[in-house]
C-alpha atoms as a PDB file:
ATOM      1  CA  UNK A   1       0.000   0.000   0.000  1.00  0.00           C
ATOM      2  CA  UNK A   2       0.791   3.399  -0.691  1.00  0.00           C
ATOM      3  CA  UNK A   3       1.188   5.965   1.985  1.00  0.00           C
ATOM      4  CA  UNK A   4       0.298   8.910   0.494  1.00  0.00           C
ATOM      5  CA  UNK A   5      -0.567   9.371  -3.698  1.00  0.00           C
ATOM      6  CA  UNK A   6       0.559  12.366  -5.254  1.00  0.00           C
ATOM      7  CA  UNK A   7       0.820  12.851  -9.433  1.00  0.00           C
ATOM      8  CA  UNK A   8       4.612  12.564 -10.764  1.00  0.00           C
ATOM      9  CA  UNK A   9       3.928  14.788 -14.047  1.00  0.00           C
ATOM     10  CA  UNK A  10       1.798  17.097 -12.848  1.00  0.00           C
ATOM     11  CA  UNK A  11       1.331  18.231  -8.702  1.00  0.00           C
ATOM     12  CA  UNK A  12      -1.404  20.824  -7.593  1.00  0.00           C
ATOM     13  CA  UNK A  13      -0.044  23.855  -6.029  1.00  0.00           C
ATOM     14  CA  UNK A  14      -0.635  27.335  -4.982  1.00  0.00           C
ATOM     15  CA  UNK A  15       1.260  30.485  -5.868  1.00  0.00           C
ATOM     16  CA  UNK A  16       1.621  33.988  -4.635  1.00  0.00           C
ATOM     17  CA  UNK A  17       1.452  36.757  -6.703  1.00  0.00           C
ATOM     18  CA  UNK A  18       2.430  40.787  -5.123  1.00  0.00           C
ATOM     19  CA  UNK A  19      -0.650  43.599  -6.737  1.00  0.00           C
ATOM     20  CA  UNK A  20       0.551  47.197  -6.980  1.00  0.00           C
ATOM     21  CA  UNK A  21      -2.373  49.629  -6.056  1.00  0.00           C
ATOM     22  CA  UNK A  22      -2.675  53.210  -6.370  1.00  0.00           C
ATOM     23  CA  UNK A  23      -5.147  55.933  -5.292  1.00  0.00           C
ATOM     24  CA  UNK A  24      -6.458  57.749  -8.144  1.00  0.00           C
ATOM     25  CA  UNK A  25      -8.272  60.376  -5.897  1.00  0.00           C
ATOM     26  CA  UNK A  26      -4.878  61.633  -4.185  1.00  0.00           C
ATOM     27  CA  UNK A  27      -4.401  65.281  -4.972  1.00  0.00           C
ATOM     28  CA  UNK A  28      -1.752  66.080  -7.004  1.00  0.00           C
ATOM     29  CA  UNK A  29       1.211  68.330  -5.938  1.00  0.00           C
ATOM     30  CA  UNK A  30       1.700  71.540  -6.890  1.00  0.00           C
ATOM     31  CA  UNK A  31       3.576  71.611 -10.085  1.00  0.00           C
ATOM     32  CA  UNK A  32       6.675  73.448  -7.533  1.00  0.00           C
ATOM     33  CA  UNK A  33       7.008  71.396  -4.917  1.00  0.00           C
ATOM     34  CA  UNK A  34       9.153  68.385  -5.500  1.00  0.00           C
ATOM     35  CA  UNK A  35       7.719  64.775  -5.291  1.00  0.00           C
ATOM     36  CA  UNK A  36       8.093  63.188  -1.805  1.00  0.00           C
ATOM     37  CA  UNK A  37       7.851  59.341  -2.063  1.00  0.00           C
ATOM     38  CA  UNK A  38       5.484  58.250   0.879  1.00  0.00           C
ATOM     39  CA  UNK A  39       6.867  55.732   3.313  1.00  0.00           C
ATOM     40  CA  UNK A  40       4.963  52.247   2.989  1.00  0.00           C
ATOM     41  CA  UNK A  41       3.329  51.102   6.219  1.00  0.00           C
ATOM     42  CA  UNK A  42       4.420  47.608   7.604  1.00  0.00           C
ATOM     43  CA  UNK A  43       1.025  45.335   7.499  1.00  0.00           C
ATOM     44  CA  UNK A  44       0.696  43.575  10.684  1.00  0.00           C
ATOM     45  CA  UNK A  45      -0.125  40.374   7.886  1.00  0.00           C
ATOM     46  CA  UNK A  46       2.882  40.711   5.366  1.00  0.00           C
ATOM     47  CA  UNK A  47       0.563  38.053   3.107  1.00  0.00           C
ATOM     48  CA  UNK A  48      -2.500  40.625   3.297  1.00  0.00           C
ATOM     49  CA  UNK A  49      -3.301  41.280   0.153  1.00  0.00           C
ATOM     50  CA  UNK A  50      -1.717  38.286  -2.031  1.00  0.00           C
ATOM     51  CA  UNK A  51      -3.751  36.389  -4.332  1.00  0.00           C
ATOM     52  CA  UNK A  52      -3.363  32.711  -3.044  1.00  0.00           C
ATOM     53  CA  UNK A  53      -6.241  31.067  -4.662  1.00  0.00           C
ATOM     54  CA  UNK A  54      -6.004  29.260  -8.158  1.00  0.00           C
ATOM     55  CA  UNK A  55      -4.342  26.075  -9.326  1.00  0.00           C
ATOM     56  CA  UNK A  56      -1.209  25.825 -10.857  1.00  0.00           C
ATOM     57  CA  UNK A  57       1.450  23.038 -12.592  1.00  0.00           C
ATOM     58  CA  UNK A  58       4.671  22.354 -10.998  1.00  0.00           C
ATOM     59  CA  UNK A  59       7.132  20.571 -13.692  1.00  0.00           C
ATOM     60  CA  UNK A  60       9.827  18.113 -12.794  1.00  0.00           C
ATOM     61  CA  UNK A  61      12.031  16.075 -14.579  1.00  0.00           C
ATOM     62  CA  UNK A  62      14.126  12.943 -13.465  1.00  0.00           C
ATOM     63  CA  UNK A  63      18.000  12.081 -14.896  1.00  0.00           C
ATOM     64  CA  UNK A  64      16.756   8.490 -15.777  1.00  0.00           C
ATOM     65  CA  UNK A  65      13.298   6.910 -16.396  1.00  0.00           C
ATOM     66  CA  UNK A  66      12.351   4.847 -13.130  1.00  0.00           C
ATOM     67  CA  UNK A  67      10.836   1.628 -13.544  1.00  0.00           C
ATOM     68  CA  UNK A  68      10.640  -0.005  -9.702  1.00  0.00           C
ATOM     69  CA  UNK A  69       8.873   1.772  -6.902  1.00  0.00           C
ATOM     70  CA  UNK A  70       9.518  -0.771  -4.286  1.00  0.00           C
ATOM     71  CA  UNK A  71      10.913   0.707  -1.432  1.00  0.00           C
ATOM     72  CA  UNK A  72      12.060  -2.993  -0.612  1.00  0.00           C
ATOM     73  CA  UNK A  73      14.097  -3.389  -3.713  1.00  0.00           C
ATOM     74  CA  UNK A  74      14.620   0.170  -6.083  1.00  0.00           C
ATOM     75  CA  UNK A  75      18.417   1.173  -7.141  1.00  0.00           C
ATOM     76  CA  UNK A  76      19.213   3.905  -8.993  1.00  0.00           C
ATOM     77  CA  UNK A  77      18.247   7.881  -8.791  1.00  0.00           C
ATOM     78  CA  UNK A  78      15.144   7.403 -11.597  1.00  0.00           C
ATOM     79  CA  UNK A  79      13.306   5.074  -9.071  1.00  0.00           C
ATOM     80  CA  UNK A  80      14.105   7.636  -6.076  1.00  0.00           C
ATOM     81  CA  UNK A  81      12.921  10.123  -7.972  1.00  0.00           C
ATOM     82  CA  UNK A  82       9.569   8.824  -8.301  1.00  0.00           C
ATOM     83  CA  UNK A  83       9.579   7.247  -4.949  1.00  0.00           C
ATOM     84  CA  UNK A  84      10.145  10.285  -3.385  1.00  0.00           C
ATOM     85  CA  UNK A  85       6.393  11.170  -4.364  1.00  0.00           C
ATOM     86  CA  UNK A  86       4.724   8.243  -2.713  1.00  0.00           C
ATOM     87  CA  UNK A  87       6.523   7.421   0.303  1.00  0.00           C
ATOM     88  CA  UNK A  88       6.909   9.488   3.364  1.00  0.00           C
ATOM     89  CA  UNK A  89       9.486   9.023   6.383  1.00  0.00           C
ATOM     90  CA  UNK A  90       9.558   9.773  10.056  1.00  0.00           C
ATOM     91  CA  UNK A  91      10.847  13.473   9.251  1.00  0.00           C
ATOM     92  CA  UNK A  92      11.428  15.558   6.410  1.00  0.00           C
ATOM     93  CA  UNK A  93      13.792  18.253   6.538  1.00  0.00           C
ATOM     94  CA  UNK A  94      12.595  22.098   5.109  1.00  0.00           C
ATOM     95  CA  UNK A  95      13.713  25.525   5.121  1.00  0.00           C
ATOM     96  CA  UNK A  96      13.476  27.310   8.331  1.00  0.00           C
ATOM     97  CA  UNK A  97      15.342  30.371   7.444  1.00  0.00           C
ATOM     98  CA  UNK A  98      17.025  31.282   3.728  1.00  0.00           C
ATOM     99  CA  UNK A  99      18.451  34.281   4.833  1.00  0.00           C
ATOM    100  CA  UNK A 100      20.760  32.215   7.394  1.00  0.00           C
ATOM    101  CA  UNK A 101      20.623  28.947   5.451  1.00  0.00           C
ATOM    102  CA  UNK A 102      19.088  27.204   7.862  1.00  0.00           C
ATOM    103  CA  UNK A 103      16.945  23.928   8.111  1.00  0.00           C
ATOM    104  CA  UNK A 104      14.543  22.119  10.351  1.00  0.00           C
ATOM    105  CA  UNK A 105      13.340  19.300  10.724  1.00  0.00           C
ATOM    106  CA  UNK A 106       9.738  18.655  10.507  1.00  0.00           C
ATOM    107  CA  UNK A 107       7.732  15.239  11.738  1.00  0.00           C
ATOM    108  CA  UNK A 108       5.934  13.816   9.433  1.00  0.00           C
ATOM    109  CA  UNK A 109       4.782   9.576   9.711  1.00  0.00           C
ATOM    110  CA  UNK A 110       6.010  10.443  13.879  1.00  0.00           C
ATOM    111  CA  UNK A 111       5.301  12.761  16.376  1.00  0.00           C
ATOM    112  CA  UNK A 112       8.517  12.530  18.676  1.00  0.00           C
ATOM    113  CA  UNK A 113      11.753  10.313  18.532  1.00  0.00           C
ATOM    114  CA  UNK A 114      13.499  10.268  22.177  1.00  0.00           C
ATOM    115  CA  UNK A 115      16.668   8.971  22.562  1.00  0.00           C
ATOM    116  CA  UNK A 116      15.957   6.162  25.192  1.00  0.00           C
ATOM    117  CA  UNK A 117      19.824   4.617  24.839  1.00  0.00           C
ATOM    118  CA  UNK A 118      20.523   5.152  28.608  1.00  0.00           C
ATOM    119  CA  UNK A 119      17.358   3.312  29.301  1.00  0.00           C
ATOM    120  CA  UNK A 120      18.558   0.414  27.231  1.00  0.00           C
ATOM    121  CA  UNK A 121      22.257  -0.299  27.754  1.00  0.00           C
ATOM    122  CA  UNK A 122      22.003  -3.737  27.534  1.00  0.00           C
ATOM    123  CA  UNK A 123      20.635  -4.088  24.303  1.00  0.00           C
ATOM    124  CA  UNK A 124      24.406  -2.415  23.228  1.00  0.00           C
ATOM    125  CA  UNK A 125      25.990  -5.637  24.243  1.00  0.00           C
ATOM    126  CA  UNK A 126      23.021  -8.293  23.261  1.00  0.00           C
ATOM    127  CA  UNK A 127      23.020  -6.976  19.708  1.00  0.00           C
ATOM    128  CA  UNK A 128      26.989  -6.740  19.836  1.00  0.00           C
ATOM    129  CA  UNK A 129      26.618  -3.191  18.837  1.00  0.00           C
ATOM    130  CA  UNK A 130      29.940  -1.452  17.405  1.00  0.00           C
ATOM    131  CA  UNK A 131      30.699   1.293  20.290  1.00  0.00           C
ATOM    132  CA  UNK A 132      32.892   4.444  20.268  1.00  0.00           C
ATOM    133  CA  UNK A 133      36.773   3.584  20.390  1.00  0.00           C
ATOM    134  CA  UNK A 134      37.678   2.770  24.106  1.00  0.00           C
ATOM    135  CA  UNK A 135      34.253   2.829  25.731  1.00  0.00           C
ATOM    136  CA  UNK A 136      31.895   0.201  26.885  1.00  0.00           C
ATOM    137  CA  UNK A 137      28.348  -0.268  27.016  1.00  0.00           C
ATOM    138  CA  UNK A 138      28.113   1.125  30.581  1.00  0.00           C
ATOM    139  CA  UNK A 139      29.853   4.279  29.102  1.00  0.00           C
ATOM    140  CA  UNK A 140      27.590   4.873  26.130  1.00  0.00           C
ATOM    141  CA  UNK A 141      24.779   7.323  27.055  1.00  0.00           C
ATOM    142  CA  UNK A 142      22.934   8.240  23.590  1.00  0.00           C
ATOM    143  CA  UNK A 143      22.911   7.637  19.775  1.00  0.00           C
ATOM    144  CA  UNK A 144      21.487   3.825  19.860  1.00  0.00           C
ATOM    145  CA  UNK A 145      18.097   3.370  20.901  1.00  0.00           C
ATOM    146  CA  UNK A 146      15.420   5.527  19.512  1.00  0.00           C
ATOM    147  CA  UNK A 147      11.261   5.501  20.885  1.00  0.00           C
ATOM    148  CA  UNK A 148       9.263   6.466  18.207  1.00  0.00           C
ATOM    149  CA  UNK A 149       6.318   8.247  18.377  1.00  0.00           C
ATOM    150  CA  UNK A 150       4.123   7.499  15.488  1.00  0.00           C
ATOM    151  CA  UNK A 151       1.624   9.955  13.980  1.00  0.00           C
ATOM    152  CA  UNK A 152      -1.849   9.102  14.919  1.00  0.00           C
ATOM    153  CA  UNK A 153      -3.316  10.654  12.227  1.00  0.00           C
ATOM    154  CA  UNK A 154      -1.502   8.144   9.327  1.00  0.00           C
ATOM    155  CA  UNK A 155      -3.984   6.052   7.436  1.00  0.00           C
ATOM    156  CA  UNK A 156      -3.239   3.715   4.502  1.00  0.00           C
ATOM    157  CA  UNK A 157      -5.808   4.722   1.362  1.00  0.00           C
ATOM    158  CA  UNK A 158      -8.760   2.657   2.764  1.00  0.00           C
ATOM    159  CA  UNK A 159      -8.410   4.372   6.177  1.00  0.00           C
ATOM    160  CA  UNK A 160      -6.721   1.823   8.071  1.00  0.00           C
ATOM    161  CA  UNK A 161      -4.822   2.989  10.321  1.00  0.00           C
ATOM    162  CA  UNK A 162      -0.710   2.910  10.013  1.00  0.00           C
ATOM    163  CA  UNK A 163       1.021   1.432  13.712  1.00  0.00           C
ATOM    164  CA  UNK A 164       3.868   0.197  14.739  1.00  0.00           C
ATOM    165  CA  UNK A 165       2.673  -3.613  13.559  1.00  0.00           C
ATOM    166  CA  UNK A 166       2.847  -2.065  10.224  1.00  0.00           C
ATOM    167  CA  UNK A 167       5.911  -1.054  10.128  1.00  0.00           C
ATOM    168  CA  UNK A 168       7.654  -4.192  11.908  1.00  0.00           C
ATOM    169  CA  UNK A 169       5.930  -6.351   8.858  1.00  0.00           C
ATOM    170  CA  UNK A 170       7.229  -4.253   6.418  1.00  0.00           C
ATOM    171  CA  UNK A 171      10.433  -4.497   7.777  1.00  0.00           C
ATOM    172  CA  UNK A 172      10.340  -8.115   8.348  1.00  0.00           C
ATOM    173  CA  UNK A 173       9.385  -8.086   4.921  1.00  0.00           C
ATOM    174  CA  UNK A 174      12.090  -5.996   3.891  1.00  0.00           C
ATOM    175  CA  UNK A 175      15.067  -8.263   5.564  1.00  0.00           C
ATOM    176  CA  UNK A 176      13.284 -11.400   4.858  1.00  0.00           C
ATOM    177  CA  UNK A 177      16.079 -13.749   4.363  1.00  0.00           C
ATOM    178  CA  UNK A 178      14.798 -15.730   1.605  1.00  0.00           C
ATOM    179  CA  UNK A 179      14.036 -12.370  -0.731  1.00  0.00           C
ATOM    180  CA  UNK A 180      17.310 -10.519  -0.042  1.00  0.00           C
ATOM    181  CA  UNK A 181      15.599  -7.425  -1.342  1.00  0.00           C
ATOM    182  CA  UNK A 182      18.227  -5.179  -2.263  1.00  0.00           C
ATOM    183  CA  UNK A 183      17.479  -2.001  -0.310  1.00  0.00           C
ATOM    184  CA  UNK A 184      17.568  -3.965   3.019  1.00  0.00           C
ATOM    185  CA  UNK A 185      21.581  -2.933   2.654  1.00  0.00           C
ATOM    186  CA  UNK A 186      20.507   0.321   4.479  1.00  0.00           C
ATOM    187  CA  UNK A 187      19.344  -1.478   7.435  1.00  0.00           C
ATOM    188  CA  UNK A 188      22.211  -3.975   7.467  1.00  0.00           C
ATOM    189  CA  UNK A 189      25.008  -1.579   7.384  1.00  0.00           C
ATOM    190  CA  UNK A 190      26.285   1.138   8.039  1.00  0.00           C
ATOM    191  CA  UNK A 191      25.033   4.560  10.196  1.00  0.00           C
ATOM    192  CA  UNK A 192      21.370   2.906  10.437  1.00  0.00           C
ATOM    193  CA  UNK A 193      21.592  -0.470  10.653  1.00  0.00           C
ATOM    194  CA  UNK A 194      19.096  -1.993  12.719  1.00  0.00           C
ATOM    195  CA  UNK A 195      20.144  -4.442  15.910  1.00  0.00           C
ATOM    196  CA  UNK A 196      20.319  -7.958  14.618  1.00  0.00           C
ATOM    197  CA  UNK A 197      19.513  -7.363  10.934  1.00  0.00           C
ATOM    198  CA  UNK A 198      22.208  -8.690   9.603  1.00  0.00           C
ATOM    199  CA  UNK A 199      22.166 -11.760  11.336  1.00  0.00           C
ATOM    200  CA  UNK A 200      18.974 -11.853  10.241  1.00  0.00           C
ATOM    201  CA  UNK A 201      19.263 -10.946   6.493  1.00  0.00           C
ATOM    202  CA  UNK A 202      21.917 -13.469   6.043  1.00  0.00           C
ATOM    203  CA  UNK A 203      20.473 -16.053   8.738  1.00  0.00           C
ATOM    204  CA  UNK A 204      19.376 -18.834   5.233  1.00  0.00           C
ATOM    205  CA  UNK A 205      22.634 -17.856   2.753  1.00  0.00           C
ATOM    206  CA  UNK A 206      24.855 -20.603   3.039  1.00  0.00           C
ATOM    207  CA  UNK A 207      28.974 -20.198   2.285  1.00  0.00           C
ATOM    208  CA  UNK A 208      29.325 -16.540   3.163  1.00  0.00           C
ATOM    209  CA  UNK A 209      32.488 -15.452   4.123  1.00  0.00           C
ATOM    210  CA  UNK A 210      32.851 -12.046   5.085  1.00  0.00           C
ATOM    211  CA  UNK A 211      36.226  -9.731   5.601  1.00  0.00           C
ATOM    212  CA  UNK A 212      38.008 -10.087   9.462  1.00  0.00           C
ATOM    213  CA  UNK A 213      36.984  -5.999   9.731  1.00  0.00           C
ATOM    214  CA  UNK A 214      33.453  -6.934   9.546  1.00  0.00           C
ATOM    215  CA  UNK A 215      34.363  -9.161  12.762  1.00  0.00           C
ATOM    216  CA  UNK A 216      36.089  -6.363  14.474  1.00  0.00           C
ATOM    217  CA  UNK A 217      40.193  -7.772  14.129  1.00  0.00           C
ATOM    218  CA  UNK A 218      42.196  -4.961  12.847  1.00  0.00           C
ATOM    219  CA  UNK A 219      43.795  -7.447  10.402  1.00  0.00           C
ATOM    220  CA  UNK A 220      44.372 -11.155   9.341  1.00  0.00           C
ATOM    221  CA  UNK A 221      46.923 -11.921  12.188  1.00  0.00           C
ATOM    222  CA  UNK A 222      44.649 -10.099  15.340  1.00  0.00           C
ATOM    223  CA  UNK A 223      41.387 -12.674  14.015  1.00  0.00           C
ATOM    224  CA  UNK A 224      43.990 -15.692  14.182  1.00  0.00           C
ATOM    225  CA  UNK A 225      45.752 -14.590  17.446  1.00  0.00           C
ATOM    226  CA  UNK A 226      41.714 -14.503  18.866  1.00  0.00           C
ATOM    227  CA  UNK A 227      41.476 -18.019  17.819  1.00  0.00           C
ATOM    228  CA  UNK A 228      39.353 -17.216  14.190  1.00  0.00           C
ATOM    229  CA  UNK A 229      40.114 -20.001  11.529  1.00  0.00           C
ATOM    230  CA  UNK A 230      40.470 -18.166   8.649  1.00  0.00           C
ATOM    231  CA  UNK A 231      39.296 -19.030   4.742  1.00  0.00           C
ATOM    232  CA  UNK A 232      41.460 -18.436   1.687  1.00  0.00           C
ATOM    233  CA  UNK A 233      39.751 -17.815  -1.834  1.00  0.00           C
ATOM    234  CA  UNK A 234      42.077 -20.386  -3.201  1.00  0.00           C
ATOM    235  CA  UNK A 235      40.023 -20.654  -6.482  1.00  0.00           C
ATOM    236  CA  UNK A 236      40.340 -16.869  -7.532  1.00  0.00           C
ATOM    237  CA  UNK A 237      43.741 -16.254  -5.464  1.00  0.00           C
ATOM    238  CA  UNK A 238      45.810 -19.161  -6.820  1.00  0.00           C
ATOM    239  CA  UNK A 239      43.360 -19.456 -10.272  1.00  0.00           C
ATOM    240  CA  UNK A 240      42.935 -23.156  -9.140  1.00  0.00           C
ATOM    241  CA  UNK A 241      39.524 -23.651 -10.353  1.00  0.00           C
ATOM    242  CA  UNK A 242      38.960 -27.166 -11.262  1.00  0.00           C
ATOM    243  CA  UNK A 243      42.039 -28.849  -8.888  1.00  0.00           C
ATOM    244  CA  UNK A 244      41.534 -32.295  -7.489  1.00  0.00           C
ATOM    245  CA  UNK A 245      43.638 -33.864  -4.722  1.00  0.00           C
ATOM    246  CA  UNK A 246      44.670 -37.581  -5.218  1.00  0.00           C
ATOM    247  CA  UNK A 247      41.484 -38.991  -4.520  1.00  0.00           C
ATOM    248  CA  UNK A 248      39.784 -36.893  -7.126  1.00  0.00           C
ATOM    249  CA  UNK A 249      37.968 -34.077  -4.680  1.00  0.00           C
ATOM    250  CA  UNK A 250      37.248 -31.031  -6.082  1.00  0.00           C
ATOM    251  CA  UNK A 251      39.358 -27.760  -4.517  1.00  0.00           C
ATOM    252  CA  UNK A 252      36.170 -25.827  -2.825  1.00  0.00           C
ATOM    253  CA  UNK A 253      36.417 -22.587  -3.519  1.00  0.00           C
ATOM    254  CA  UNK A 254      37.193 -21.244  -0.071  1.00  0.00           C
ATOM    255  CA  UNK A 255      39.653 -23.991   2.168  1.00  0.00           C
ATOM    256  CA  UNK A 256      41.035 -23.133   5.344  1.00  0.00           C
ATOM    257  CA  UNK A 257      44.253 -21.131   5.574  1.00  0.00           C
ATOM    258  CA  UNK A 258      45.678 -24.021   7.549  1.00  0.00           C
ATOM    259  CA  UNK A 259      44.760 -26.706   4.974  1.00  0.00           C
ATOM    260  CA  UNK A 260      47.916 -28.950   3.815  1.00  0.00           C
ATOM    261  CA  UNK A 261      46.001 -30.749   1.178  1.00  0.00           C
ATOM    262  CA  UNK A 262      47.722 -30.707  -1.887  1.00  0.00           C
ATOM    263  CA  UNK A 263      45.434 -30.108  -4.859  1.00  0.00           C
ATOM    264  CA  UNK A 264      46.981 -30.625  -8.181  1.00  0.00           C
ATOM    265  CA  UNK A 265      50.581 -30.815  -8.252  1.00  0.00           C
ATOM    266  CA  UNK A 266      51.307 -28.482  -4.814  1.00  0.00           C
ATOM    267  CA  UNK A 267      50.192 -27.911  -1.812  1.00  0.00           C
ATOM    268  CA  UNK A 268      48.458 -24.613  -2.223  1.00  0.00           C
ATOM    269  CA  UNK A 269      49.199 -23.046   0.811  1.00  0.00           C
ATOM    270  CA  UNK A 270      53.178 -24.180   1.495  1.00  0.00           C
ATOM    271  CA  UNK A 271      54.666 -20.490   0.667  1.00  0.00           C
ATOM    272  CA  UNK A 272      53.452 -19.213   3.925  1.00  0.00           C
ATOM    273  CA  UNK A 273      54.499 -20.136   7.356  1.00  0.00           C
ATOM    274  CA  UNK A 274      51.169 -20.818   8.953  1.00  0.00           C
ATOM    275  CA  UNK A 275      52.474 -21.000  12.513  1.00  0.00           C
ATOM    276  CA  UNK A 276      53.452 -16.859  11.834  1.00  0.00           C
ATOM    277  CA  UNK A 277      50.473 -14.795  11.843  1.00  0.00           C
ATOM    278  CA  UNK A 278      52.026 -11.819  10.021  1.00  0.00           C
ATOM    279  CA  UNK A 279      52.107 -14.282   6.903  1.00  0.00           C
ATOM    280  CA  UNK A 280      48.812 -14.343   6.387  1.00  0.00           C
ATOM    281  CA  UNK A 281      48.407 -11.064   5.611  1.00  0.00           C
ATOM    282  CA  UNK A 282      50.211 -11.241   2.099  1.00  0.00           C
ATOM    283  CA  UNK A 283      47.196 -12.614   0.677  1.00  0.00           C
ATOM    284  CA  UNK A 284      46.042  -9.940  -0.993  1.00  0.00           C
ATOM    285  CA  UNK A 285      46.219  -8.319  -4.556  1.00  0.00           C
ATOM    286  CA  UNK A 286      48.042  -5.796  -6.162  1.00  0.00           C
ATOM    287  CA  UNK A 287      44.552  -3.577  -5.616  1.00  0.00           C
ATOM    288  CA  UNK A 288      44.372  -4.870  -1.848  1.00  0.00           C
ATOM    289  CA  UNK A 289      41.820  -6.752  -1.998  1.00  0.00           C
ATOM    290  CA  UNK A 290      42.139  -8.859   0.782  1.00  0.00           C
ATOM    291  CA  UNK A 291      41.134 -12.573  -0.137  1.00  0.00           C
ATOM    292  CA  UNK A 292      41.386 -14.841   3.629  1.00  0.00           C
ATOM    293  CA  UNK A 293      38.283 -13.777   4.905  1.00  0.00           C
ATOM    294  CA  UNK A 294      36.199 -15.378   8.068  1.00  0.00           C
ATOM    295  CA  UNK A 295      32.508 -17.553   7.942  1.00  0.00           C
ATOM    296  CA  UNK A 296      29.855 -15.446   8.954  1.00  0.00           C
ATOM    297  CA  UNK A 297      28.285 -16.482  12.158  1.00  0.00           C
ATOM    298  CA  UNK A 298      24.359 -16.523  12.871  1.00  0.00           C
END
């Protein structure tokens, strides 16, 4: 459902217009005397006056043609565009002065958003939430967890009205593991990732390996040194696709860094000293692109 409908092409507006008036039984000065502009009076209502009736065409254009208005899954700046016009958020942001260049934000789909994260320090550590260098969850006071307010007036288009069960499902729906919508990536990641989303997103993908940053090791040798068993992209690293061992096994694409098999004519791994850490950092490309990675957990 839609939660509000407004045309693309063509929106409804209203404009101002300023009307000059004059007095046309003044008396004229004497031909003498010199003109003396009179000083306009300040209305107490500086919109007094305006013509604000009438309906008028705003015109738009987009950079691309959109074709997907999914909120779950649209991509580039043609579907924003569009989407823009028939979704609305928690806030908006507007103009609250030009002079200054200054902006406001304005509710819109809530009525308040309290920051409740001093209420709720355990949730920091449950969801394994990624804290400010040096402090713990004790420490943290705000920035984390959010009560939102919704707006009691939001309805879908048959008047139903829009709560917080609506927006859980359409979240739920959003991260649904089996979909993988594509715009679930700003919920996963990143400034507004959601507690547990990624866990969640991923919870029904099977062999993904993700980089030893997104476990929170500063590098390759601080996961092993923490115990991690690391994985090595051995068929894009060492271009090995298609290796057997002797009894005919395939290589799998990612084998542990600590693996001795030997696939093909070599042992894969024997240039690096697997009982130094530091070693295992060479395993990466000319670009950097790091290629031992670590099997995400759910």
């Amino acid at each position: 459902m839609k939660l509000k409908k407004i045309g693309f092409a063509a929106l409804a507006a209203t404009a101002v217009f300023g009307l000059a008036a004059c007095n046309p039984e003044a008396t004229p000065n004497t031909p003498d005397t010199p003109d003396t502009p009179d000083t306009p009076d300040t209305p107490d209502n500086p919109y007094e006056g305006l013509v604000t009736s009438g309906s008028y065409t705003y015109n738009t254009y987009s950079e691309s043609l959109g074709d997907n208005w999914n909120p779950h899954t649209w991509e580039d700046s043609g579907d924003s565009a569009i989407l823009g016009y028939l979704s609305v958020g928690f806030v908006d942001m507007s103009i609250k002065s030009t002079e200054d260049s200054e902006y406001q934000w304005v509710y819109e789909m809530a009525e308040s958003i309290t920051d409740v994260t001093k209420d709720n320090k355990a949730d920091l550590t449950k969801y394994k939430s990624t804290l400010p260098a040096g402090k713990t969850a004790d420490q943290v006071e705000e920035g984390y967890v959010f009560q939102i307010k919704l707006n009691k007036n939001a309805k879908w288009q048959d008047g139903t009205a829009i709560n917080a069960d609506s927006y859980i499902e359409s979240m739920k729906r959003l991260l649904d593991p089996e979909m993988l919508n594509y715009r679930a990536n700003l919920y996963i990641n990143g400034e507004s990732a959601i507690a547990g989303a990624y866990d969640y997103y991923y919870s029904k993908t099977e062999g993904l390996y993700v980089g030893v940053a997104s476990g929170g090791y500063a590098n390759n040798a601080a996961a092993i040194a923490a115990g991690q068993t690391l994985y090595l992209d051995a068929e894009t690293f060492w271009n090995a696709k298609g290796y057997t061992d002797a009894d005919g096994n395939k290589l799998p694409k990612w084998i542990p860094i600590t693996d001795t098999t030997v696939y093909g004519a070599y042992n894969l791994l024997d240039k690096f000293d697997k009982t130094n850490p530091e070693h295992c950092d060479p395993y990466t490309d000319a670009a950097g692109y790091d290629y031992v990675e670590l099997p995400a957990k759910y």
